[in-house]
N, C-alpha and C. Protein backbone atom coordinates (compact mmCIF):
# COMPACT_ATOMS: atom_id res chain seq x y z
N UNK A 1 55.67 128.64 144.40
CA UNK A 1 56.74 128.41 145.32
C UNK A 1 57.54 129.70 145.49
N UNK A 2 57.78 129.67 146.38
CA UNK A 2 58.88 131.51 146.65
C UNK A 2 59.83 130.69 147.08
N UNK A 3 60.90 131.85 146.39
CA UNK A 3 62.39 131.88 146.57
C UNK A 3 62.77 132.23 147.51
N UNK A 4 64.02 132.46 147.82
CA UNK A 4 64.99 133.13 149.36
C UNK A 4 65.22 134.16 148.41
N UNK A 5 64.76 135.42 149.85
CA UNK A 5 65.02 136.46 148.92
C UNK A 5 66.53 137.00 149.90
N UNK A 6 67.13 136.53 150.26
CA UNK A 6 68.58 136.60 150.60
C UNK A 6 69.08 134.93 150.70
N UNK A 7 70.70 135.23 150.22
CA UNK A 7 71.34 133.93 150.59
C UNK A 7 71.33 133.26 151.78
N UNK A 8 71.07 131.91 151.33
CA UNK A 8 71.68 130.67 152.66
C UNK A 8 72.91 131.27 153.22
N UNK A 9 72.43 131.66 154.92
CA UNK A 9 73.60 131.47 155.49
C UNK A 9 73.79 133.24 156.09
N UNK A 10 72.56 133.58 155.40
CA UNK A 10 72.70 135.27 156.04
C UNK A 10 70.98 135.20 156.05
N UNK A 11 70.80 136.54 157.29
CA UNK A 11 69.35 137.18 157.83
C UNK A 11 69.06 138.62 157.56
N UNK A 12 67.68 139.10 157.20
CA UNK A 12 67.80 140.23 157.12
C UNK A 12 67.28 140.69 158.80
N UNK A 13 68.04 141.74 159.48
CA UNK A 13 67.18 142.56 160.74
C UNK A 13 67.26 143.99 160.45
N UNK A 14 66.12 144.51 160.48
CA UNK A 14 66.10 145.84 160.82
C UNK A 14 66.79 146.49 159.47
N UNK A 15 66.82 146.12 157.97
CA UNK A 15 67.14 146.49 156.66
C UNK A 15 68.78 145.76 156.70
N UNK A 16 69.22 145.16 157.95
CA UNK A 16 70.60 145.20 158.10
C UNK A 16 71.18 143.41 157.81
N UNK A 17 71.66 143.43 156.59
CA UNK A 17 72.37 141.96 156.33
C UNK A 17 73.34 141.13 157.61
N UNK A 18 72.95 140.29 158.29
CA UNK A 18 73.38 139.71 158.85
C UNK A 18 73.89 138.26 158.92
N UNK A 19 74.79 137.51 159.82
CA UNK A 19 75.31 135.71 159.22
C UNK A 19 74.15 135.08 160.57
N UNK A 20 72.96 134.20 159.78
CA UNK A 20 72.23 133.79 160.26
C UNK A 20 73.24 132.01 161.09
N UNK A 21 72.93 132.33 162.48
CA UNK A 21 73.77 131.92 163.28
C UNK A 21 73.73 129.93 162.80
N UNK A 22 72.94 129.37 162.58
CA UNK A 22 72.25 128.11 162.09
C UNK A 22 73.09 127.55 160.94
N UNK A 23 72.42 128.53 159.53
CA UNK A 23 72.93 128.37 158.23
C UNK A 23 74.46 128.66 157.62
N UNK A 24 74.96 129.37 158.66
CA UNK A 24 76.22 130.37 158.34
C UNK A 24 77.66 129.00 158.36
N UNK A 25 77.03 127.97 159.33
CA UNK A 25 78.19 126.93 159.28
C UNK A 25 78.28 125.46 158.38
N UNK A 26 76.58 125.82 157.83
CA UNK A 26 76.11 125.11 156.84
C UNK A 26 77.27 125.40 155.11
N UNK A 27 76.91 126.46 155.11
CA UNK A 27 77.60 127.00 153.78
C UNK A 27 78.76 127.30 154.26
N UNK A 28 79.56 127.06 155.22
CA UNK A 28 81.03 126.95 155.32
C UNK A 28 81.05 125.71 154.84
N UNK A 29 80.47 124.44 155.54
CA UNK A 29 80.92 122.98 155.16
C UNK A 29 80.52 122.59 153.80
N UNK A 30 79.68 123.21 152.87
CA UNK A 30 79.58 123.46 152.00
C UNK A 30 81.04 123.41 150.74
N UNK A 31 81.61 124.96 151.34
CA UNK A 31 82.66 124.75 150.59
C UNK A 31 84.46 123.95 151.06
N UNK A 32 84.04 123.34 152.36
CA UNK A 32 85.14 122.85 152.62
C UNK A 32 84.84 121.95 152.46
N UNK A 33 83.77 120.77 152.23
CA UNK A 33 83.08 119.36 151.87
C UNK A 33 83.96 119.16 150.06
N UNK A 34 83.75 120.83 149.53
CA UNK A 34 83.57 120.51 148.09
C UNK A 34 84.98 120.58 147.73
N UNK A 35 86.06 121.78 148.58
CA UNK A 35 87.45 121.48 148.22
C UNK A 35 87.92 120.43 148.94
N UNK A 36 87.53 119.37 149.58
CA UNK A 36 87.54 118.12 150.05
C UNK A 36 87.57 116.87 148.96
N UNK A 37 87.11 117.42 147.50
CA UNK A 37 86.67 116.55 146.48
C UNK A 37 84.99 115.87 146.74
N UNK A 38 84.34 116.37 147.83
CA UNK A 38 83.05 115.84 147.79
C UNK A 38 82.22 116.02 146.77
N UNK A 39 81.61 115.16 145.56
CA UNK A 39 80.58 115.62 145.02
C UNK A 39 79.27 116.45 145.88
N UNK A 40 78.84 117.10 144.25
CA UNK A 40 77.77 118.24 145.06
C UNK A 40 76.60 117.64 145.15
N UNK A 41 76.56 116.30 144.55
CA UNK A 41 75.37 115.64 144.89
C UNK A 41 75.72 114.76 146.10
N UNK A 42 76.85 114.42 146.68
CA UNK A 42 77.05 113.85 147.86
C UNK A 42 76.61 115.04 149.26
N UNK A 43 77.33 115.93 148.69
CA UNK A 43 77.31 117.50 149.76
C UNK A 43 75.49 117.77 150.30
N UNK A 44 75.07 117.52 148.61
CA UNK A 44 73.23 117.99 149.12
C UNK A 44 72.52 116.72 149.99
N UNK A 45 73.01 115.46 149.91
CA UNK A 45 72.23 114.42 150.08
C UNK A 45 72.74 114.33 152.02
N UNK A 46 74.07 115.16 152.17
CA UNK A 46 74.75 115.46 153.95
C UNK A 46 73.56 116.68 154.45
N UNK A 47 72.88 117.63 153.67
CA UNK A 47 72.76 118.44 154.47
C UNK A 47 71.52 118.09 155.71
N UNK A 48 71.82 119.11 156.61
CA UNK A 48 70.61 118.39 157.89
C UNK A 48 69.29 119.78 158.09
N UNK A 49 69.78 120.78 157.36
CA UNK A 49 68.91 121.80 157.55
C UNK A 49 67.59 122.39 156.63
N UNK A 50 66.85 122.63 156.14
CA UNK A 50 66.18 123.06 155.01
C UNK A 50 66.38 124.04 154.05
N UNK A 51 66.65 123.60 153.04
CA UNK A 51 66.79 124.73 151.96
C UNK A 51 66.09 125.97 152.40
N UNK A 52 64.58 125.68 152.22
CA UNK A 52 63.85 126.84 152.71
C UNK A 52 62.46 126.43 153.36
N UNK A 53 61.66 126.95 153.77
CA UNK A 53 60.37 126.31 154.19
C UNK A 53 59.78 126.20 152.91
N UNK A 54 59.91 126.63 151.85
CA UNK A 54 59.34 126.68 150.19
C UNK A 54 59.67 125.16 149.60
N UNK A 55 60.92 124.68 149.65
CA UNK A 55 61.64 123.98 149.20
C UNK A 55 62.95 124.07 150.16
N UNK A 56 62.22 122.33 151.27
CA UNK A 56 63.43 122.05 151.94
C UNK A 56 64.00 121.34 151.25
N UNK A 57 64.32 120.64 150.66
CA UNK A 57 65.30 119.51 149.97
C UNK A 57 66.51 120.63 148.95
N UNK A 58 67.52 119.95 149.61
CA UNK A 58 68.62 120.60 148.97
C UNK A 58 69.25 119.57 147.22
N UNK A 59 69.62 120.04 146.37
CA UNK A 59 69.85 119.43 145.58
C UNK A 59 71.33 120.11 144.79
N UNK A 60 71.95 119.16 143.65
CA UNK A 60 73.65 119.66 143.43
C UNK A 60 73.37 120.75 143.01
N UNK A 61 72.27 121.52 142.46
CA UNK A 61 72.15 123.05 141.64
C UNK A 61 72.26 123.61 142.52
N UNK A 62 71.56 123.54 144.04
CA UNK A 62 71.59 125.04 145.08
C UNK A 62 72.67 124.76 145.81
N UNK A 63 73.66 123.74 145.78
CA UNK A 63 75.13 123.97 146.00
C UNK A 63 76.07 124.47 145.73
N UNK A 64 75.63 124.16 144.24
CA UNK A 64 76.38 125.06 143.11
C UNK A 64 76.12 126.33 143.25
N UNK A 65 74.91 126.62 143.01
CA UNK A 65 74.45 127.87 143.27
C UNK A 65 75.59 129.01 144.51
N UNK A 66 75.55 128.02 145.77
CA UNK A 66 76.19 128.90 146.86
C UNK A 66 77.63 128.48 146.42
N UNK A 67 77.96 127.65 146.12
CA UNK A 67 79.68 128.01 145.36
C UNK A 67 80.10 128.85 144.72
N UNK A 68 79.10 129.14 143.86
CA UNK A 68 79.11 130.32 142.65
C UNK A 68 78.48 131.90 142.84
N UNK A 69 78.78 131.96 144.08
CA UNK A 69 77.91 133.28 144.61
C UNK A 69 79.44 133.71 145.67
N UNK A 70 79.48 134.96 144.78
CA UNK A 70 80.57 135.87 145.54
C UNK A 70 80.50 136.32 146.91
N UNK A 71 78.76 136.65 147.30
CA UNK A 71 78.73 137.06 148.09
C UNK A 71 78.97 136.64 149.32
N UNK A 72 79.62 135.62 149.79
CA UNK A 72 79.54 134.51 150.76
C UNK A 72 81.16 134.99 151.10
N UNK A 73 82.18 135.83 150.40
CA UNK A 73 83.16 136.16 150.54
C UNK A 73 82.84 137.62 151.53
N UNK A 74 82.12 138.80 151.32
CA UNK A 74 82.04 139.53 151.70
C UNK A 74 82.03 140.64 150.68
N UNK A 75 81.25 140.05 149.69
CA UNK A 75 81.54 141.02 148.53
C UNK A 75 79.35 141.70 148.59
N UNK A 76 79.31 142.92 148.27
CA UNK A 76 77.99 143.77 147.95
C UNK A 76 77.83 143.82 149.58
N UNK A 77 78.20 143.63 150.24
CA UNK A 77 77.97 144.81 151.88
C UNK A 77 77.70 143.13 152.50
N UNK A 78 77.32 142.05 152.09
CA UNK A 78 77.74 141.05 152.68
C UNK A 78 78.40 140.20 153.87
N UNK A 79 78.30 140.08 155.03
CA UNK A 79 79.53 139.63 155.98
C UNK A 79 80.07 138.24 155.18
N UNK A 80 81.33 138.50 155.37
CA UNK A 80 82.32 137.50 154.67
C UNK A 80 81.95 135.58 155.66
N UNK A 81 81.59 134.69 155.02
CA UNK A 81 81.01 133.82 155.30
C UNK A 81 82.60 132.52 154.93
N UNK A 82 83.20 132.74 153.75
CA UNK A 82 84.25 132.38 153.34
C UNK A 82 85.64 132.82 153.07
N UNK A 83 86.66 132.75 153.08
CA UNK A 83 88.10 132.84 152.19
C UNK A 83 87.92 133.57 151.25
N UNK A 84 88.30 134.64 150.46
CA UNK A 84 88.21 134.68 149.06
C UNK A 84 88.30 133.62 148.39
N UNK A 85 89.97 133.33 149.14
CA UNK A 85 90.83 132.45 148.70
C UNK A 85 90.42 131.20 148.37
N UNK A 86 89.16 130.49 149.23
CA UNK A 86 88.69 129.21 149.12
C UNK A 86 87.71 129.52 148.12
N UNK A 87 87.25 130.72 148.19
CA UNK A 87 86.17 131.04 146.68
C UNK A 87 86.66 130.45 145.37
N UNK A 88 87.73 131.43 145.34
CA UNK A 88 88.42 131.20 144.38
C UNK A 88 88.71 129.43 144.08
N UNK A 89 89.29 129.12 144.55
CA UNK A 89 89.76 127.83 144.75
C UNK A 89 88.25 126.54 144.28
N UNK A 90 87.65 127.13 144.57
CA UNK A 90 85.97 126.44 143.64
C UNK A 90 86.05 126.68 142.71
N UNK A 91 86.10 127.76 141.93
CA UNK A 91 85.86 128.43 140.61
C UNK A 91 86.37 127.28 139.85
């Protein structure tokens, strides 16, 4: 099985990190579902898109997973996808 070799919610073009237009509003509702009080097993069982063509089924670990990933703020050359502030506010 292969992994995503970049995060849900960004594309690579041309070596250049980009917010993949589809996924990018996925992992917003993501973290506004979860400071909502949504469980992350409620959050995975809402989503409508595919994890990956590897493994479409989303589950509470690869939620967690994108909760717990800085980069969704705009952190390592990243386009900022979230708040710090709402980052934070998961932690």
């Amino acid at each position: 099985m292969r992994k995503r070799n970049i995060p849900c919610g960004y594309r690579m073009e041309n070596g250049e990190i980009l917010v993949h237009e589809q996924e990018a509003p996925a992992v917003q509702r993501i973290f506004s579902q979860y400071l909502q009080g949504v469980a992350l097993s409620t959050v995975a069982s809402k989503m409508a898109l595919p994890y990956s063509s590897a493994s479409p089924r989303w589950d509470k670990c690869k939620i967690k997973r994108i909760l717990d990933d800085r980069r969704y703020t705009g952190d390592k050359g990243f386009p900022a996808l979230v708040a710090a502030s709402a980052f934070d506010a998961t932690q």
